[in-house]
N, C-alpha and C. Protein backbone atom coordinates (compact mmCIF):
# COMPACT_ATOMS: atom_id res chain seq x y z
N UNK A 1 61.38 67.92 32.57
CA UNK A 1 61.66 68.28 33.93
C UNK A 1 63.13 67.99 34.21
N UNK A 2 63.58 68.84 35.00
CA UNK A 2 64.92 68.64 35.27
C UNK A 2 65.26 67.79 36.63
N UNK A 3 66.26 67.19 36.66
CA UNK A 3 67.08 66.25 37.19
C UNK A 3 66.66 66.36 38.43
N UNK A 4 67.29 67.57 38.85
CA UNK A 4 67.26 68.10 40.54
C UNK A 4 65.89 67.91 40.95
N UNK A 5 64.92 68.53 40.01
CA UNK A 5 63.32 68.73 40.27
C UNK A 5 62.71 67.50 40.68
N UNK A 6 63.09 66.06 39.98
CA UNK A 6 62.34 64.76 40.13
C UNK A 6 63.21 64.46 41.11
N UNK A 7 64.60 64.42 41.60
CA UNK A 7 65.30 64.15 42.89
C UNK A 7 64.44 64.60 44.03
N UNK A 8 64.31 65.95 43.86
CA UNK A 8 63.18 66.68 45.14
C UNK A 8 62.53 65.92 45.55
N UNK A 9 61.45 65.48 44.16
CA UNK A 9 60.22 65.02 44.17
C UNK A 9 60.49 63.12 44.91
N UNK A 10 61.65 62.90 44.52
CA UNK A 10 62.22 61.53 45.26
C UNK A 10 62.08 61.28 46.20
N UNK A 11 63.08 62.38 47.11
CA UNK A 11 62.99 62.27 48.16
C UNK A 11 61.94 62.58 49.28
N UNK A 12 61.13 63.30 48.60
CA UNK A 12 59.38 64.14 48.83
C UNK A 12 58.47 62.38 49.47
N UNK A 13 59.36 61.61 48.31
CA UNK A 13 58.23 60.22 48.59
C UNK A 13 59.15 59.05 49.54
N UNK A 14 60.28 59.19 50.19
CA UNK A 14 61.25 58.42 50.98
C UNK A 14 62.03 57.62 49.93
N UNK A 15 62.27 58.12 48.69
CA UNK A 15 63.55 57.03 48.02
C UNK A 15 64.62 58.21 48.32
N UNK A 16 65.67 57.35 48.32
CA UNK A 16 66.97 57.51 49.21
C UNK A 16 68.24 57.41 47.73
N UNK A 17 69.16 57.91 48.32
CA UNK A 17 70.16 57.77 47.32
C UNK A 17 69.92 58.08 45.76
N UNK A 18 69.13 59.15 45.75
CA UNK A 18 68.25 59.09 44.15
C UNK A 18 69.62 58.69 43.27
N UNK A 19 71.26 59.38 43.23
CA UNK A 19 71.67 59.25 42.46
C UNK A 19 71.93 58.40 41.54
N UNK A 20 71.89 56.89 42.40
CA UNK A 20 71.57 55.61 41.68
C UNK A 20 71.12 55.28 40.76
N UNK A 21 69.97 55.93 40.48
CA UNK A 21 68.86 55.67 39.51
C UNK A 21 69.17 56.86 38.19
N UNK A 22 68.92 56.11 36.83
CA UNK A 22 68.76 56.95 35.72
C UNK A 22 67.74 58.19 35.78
N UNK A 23 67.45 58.65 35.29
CA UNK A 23 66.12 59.33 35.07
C UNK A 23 64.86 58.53 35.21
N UNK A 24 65.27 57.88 34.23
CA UNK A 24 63.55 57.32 33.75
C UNK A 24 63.17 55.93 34.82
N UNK A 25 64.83 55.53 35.42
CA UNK A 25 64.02 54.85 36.61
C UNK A 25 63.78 55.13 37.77
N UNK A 26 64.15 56.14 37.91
CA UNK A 26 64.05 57.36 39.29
C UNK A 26 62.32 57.54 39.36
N UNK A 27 62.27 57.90 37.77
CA UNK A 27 60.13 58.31 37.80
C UNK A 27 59.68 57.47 37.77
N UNK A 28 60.30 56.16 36.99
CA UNK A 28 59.09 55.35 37.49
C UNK A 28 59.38 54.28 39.72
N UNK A 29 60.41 54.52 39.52
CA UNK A 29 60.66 54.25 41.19
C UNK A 29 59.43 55.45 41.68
N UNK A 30 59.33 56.07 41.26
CA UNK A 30 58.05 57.69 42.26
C UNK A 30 57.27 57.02 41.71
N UNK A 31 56.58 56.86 40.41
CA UNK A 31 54.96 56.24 40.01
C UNK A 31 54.80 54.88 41.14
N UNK A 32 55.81 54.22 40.94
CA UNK A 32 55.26 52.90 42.22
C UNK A 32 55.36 53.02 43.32
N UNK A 33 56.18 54.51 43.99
CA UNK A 33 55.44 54.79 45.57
C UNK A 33 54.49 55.62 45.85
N UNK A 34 54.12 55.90 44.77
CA UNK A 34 52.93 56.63 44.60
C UNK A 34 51.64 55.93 44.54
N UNK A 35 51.67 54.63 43.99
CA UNK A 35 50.36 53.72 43.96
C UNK A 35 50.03 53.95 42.51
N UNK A 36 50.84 54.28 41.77
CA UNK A 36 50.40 54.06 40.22
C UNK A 36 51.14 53.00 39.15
N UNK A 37 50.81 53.17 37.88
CA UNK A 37 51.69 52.56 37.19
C UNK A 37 53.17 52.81 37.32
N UNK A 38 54.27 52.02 36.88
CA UNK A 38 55.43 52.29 36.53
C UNK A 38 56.12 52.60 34.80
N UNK A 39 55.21 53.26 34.25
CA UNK A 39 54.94 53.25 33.05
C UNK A 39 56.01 54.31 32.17
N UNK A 40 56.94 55.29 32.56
CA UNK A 40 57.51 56.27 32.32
C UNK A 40 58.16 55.54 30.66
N UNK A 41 57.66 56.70 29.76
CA UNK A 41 58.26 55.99 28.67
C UNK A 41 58.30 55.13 27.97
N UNK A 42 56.82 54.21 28.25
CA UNK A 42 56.69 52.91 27.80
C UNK A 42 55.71 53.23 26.47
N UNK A 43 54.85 54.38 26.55
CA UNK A 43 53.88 54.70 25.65
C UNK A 43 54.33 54.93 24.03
N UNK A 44 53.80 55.06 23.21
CA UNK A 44 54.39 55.21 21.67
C UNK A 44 52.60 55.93 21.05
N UNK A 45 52.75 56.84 21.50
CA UNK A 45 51.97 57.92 20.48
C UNK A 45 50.50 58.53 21.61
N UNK A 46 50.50 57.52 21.96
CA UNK A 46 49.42 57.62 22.91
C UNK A 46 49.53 56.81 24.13
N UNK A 47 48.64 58.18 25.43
CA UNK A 47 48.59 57.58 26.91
C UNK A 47 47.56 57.92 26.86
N UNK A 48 46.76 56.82 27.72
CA UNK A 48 45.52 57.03 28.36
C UNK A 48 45.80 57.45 29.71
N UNK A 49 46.61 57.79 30.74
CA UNK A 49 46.74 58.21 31.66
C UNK A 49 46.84 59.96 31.99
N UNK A 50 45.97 60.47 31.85
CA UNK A 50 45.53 62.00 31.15
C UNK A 50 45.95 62.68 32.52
N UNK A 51 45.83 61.94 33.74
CA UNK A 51 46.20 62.94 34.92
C UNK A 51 47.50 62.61 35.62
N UNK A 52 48.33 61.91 35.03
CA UNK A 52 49.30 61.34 35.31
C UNK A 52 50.44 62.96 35.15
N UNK A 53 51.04 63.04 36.48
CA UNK A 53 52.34 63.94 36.54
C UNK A 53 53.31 64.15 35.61
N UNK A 54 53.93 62.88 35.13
CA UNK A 54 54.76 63.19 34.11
C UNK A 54 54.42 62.53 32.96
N UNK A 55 53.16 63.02 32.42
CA UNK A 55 52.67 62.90 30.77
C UNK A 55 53.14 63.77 30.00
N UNK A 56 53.18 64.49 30.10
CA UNK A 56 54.05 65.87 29.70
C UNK A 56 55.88 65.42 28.80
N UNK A 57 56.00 65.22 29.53
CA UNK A 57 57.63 64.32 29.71
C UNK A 57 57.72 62.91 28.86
N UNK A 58 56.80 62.46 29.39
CA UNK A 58 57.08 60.88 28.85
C UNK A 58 56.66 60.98 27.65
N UNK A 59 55.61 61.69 27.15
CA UNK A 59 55.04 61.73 25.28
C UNK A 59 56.05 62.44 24.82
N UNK A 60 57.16 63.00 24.89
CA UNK A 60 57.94 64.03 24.30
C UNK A 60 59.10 63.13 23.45
């Protein structure tokens, strides 16, 4: 996913100033205002989180 797209999605949830943030702590800043894990990238071969938004992304 691109940059701009998870910024959207940032500000979609009230974080502010996305530019601050890397990528990968930008998504997981959205997984914890979302009420989920903060997990972006932490996985190594396998996620059990099958409905999770950016699984896609993070297994890659």
């Amino acid at each position: 996913m691109r940059l701009a797209e998870i910024e959207k999605k940032a500000r979609a949830v009230g974080i502010k100033d996305t530019w601050k943030y890397s990528k990968k702590d930008l998504i997981k800043t959205i997984q914890r205002k979302e009420g989920n894990f903060d997990c972006f990238g932490s996985a190594t071969n396998y996620c059990d989180q099958s409905a999770c938004y950016w699984r896609g992304d993070c297994l890659k």
